[in-house]
C-alpha atoms as a PDB file:
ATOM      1  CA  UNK A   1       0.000   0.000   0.000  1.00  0.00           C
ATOM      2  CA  UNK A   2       0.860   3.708  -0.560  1.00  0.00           C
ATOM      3  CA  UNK A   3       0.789   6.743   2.412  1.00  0.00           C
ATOM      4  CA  UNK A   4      -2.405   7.428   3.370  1.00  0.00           C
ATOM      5  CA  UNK A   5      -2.680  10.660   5.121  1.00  0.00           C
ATOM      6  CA  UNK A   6      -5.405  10.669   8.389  1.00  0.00           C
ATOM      7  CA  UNK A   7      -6.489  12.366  11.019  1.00  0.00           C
ATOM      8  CA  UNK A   8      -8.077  11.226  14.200  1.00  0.00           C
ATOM      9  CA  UNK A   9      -9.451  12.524  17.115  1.00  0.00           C
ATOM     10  CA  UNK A  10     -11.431  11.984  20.820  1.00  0.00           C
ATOM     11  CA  UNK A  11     -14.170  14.354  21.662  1.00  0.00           C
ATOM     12  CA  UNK A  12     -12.849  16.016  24.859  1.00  0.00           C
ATOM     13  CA  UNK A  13      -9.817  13.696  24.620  1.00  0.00           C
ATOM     14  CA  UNK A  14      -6.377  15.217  24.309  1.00  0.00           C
ATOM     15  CA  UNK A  15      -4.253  14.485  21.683  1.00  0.00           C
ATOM     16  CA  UNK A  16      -1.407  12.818  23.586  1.00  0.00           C
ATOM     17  CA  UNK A  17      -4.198  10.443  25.077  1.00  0.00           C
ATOM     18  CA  UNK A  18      -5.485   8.790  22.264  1.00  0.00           C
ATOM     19  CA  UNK A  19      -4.318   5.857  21.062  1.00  0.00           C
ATOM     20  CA  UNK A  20      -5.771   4.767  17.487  1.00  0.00           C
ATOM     21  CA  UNK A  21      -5.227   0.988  15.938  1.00  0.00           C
ATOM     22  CA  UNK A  22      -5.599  -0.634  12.926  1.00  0.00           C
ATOM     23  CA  UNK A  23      -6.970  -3.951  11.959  1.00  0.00           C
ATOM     24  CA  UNK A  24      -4.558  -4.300   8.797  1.00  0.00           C
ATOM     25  CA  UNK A  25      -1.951  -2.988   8.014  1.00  0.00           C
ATOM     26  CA  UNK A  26       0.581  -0.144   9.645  1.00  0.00           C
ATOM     27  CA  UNK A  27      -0.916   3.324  11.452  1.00  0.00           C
ATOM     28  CA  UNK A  28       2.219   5.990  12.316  1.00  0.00           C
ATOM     29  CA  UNK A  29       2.218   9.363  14.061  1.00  0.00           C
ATOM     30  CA  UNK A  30       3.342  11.746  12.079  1.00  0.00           C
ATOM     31  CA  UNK A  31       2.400  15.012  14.179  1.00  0.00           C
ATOM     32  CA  UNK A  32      -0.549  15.704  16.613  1.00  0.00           C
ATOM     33  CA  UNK A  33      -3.395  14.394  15.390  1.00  0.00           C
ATOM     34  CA  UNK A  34      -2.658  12.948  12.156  1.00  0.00           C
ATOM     35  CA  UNK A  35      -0.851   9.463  10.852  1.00  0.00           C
ATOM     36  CA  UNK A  36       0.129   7.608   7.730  1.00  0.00           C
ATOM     37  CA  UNK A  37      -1.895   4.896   7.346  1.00  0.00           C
ATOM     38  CA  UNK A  38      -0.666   1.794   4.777  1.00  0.00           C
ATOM     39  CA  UNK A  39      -3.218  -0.538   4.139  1.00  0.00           C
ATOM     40  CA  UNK A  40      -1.902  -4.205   3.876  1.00  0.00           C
ATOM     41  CA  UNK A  41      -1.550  -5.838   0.320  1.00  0.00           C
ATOM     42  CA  UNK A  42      -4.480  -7.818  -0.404  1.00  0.00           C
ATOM     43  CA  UNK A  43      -7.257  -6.426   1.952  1.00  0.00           C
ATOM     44  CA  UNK A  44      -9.901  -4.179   0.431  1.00  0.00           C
ATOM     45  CA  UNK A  45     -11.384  -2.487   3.831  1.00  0.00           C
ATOM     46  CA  UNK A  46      -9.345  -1.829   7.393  1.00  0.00           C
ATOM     47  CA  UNK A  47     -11.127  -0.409  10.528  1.00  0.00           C
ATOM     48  CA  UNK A  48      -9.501   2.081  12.580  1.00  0.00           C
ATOM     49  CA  UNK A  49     -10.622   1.466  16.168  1.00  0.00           C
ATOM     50  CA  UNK A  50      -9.539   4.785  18.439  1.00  0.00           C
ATOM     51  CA  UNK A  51      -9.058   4.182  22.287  1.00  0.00           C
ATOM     52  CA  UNK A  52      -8.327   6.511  24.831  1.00  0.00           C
ATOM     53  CA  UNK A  53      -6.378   6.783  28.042  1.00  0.00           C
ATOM     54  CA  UNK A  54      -9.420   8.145  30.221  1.00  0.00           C
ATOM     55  CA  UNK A  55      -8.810   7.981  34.479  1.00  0.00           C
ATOM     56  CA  UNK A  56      -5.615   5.195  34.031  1.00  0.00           C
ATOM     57  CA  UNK A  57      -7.520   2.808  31.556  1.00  0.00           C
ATOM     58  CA  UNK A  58      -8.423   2.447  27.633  1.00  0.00           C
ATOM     59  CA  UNK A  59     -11.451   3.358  26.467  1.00  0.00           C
ATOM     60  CA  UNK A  60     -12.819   2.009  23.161  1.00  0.00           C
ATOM     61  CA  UNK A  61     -14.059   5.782  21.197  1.00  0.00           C
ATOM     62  CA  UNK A  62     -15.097   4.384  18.075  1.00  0.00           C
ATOM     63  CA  UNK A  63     -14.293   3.331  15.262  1.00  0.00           C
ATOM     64  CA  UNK A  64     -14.388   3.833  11.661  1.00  0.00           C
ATOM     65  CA  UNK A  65     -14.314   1.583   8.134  1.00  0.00           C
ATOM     66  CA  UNK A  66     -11.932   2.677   5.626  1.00  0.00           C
ATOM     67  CA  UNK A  67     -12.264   1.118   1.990  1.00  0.00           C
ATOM     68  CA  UNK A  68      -8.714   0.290   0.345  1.00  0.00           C
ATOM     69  CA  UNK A  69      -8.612   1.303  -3.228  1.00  0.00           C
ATOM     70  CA  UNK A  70      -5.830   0.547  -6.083  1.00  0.00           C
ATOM     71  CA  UNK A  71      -4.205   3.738  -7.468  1.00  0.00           C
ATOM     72  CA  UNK A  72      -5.843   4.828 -10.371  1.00  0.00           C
ATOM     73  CA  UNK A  73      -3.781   4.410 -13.888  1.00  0.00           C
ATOM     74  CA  UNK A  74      -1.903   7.766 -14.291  1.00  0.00           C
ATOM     75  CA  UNK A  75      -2.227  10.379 -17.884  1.00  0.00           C
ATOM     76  CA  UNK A  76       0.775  10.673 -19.852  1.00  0.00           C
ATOM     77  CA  UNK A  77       0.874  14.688 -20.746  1.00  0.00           C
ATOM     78  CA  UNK A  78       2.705  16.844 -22.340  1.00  0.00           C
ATOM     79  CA  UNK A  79       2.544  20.772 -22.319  1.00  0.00           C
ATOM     80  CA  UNK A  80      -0.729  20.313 -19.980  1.00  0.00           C
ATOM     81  CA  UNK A  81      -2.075  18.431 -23.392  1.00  0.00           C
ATOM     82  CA  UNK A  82      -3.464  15.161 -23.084  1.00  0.00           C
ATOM     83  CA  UNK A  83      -4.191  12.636 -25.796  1.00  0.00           C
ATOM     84  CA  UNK A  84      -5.847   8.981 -26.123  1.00  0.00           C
ATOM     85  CA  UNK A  85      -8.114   9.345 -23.087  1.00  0.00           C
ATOM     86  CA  UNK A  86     -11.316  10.480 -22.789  1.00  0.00           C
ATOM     87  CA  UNK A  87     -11.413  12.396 -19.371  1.00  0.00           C
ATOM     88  CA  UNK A  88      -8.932  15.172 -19.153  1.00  0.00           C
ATOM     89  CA  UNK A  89      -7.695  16.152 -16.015  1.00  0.00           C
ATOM     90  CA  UNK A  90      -8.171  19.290 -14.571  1.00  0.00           C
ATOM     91  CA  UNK A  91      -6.905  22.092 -15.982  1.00  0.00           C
ATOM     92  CA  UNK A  92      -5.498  20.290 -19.394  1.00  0.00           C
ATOM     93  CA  UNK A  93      -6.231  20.298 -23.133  1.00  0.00           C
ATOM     94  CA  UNK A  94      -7.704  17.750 -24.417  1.00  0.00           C
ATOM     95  CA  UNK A  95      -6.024  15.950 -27.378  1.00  0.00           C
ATOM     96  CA  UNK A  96      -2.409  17.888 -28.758  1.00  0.00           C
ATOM     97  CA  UNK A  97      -3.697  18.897 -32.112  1.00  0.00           C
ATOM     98  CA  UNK A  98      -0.863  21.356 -33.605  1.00  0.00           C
ATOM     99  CA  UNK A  99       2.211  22.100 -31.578  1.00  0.00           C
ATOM    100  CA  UNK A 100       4.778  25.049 -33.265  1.00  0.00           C
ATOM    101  CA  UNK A 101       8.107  22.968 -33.459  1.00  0.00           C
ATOM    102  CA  UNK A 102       9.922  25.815 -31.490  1.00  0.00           C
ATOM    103  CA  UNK A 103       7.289  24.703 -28.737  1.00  0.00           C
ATOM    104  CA  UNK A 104       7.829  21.320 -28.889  1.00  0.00           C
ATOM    105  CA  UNK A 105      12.140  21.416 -28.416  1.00  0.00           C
ATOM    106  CA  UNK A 106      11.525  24.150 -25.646  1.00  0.00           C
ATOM    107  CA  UNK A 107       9.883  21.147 -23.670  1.00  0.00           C
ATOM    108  CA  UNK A 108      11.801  19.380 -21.178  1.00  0.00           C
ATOM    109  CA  UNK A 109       9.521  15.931 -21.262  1.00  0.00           C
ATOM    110  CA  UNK A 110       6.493  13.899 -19.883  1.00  0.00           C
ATOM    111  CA  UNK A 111       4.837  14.252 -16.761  1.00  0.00           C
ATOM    112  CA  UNK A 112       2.476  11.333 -15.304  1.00  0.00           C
ATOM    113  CA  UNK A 113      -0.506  12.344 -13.324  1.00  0.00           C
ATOM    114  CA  UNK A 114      -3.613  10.762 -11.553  1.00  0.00           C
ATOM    115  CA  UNK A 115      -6.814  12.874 -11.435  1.00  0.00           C
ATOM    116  CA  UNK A 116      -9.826  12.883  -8.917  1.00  0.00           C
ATOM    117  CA  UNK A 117      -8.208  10.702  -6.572  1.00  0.00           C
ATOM    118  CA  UNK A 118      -8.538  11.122  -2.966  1.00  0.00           C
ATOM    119  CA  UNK A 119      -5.112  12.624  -2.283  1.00  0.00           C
ATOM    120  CA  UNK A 120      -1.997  13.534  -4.485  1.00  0.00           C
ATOM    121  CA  UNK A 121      -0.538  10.830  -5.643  1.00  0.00           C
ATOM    122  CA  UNK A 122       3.249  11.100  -7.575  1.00  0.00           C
ATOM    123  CA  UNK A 123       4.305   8.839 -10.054  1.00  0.00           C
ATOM    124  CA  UNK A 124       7.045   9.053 -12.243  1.00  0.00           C
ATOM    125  CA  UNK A 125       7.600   8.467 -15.836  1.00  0.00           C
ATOM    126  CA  UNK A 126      10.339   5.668 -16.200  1.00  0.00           C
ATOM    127  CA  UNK A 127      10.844   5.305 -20.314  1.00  0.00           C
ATOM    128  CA  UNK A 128       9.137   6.482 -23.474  1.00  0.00           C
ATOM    129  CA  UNK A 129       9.942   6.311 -26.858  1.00  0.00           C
ATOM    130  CA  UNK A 130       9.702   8.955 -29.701  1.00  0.00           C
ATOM    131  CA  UNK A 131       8.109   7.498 -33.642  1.00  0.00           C
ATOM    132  CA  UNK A 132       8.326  10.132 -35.975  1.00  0.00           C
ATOM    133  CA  UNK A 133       8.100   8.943 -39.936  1.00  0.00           C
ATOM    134  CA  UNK A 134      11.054  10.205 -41.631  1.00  0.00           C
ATOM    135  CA  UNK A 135      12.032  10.787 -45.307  1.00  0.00           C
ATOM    136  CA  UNK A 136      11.596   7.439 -47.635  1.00  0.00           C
ATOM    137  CA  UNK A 137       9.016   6.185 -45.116  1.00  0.00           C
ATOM    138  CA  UNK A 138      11.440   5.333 -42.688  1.00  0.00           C
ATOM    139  CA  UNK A 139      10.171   5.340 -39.268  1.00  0.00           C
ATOM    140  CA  UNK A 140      13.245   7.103 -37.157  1.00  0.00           C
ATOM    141  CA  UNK A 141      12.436   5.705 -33.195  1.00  0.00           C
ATOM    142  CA  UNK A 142      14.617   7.268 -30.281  1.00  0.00           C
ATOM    143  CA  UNK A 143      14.114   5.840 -26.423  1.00  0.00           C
ATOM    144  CA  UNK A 144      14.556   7.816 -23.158  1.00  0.00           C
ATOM    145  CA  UNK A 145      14.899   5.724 -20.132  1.00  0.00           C
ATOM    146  CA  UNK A 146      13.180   8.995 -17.562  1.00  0.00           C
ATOM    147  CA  UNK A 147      10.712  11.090 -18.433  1.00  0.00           C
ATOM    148  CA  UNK A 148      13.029  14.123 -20.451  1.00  0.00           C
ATOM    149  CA  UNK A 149      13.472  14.135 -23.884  1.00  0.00           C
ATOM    150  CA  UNK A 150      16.728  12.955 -24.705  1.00  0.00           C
ATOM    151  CA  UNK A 151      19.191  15.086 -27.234  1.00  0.00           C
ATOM    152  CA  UNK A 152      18.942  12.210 -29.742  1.00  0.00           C
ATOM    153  CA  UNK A 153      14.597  12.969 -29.478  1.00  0.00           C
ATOM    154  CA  UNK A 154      15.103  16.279 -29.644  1.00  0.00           C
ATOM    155  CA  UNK A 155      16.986  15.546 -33.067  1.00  0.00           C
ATOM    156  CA  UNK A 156      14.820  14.019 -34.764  1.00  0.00           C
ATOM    157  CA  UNK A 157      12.213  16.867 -34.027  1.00  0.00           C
ATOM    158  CA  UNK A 158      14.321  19.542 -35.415  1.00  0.00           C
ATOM    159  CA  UNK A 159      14.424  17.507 -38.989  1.00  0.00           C
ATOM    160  CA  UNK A 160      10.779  17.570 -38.755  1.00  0.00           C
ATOM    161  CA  UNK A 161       9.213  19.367 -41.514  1.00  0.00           C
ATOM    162  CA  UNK A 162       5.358  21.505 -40.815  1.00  0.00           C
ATOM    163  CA  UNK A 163       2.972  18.966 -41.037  1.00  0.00           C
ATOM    164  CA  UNK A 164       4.738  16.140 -39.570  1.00  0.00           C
ATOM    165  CA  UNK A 165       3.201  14.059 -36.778  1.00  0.00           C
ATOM    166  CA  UNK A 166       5.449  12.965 -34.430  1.00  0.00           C
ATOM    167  CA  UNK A 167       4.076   9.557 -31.779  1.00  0.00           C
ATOM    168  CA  UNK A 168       5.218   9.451 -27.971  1.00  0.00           C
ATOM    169  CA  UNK A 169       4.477   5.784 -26.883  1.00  0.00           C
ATOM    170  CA  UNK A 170       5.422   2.708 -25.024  1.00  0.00           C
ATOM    171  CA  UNK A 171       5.087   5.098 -22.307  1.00  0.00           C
ATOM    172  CA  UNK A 172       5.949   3.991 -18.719  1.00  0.00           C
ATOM    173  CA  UNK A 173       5.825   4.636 -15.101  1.00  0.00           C
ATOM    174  CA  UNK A 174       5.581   3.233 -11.649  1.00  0.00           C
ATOM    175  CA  UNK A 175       3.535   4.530  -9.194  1.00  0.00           C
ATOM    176  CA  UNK A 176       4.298   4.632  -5.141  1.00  0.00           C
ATOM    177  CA  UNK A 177       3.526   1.119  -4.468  1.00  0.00           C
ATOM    178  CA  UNK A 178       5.938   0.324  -7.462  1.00  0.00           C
ATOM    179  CA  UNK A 179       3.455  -1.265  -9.963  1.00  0.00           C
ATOM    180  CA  UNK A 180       4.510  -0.244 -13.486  1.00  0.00           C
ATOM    181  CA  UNK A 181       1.872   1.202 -15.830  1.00  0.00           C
ATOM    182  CA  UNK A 182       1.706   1.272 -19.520  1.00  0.00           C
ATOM    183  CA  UNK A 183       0.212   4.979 -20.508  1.00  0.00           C
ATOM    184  CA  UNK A 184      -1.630   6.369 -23.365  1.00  0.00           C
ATOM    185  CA  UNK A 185       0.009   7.163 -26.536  1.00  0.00           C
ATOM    186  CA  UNK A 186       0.754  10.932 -26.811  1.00  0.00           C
ATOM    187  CA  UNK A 187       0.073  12.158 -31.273  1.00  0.00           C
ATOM    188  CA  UNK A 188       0.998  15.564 -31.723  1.00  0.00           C
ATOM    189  CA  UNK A 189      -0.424  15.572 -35.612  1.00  0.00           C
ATOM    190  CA  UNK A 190       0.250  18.725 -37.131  1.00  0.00           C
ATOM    191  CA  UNK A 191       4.000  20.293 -36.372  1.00  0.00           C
ATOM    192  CA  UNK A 192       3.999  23.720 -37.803  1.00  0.00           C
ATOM    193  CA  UNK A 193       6.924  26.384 -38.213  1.00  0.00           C
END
């Protein structure tokens, strides 16, 4: 499981008296008040039970049923431009459409997101590749092994003439509880000058 950020609480318990548990997995203080929670690997719920240190003996406060969900499959994007999903995150373009070359080398590479989710989550873009068709049909291919476009990518964009449609696929990342993900193909379809 990933970090889980929580709170708990007594009513008209202090802080330093409560004592919350977990049925599974692992519950840590962070600061007053609040704890990481990791769920364990295969459940799909975990109860937090809260005591309390009331006159030299625990009291049960209550308790309270948390669902465990899998991380959602991140967006590839580029340039807050998304492409080969239907739900655009917040605040992006959908599809990439025309890109001015100049644009496109200025870029420093791919960022991996997860929308809607119940907290941040980060995950990080671990390869991609870069399919542009060149002169005499030739398909010219370049790998990165991050998530920045590599001087060899960035290459074969300046040869690009307008109109060229350059592919950004086999697209990879891992996420916090390291499970790689195969993203969406990023088509930017009309370079111009």
């Amino acid at each position: 499981g990933v970090d889980n950020p929580v709170s708990v609480s007594a009513s008209g318990v202090p802080e330093t008296a409560v004592r919350p548990r977990i049925t599974a997995g692992t519950m840590n203080r962070v600061s007053a008040g609040n704890y990481i929670v990791r769920p364990g690997p295969s459940e799909n719920q975990s109860t937090v039970n809260v005591y309390a240190d009331v006159d030299g003996s625990q009291s049960f406060m209550g308790s309270m049923l948390f669902r465990v969900e899998n991380l959602p499959d991140p967006t590839a994007t580029i340039a807050k431009r998304v492409a080969g999903k239907d739900e655009v995150p917040t605040g992006f373009r959908k599809g990439t459409g025309s890109m001015p070359l100049n644009e496109l080398l200025q870029l420093n590479g791919l960022v991996a997101i997860a929308d809607n989710f119940l907290f941040d989550v980060q995950y990080e873009v671990t390869e991609f590749k870069v399919n542009v068709l060149g002169s005499g049909g030739v398909n010219l291919i370049e790998k990165s092994d991050n998530n920045v476009f590599t001087s060899a990518q960035k290459q074969i964009f300046r040869r690009m003439r307008p109109g060229s449609r350059v592919n950004i696929e086999d697209i990879k990342s891992i996420n916090p509880d390291v499970v790689f993900r195969d993203l969406n193909v990023i088509t930017i379809k009309n370079i111009t000058s």
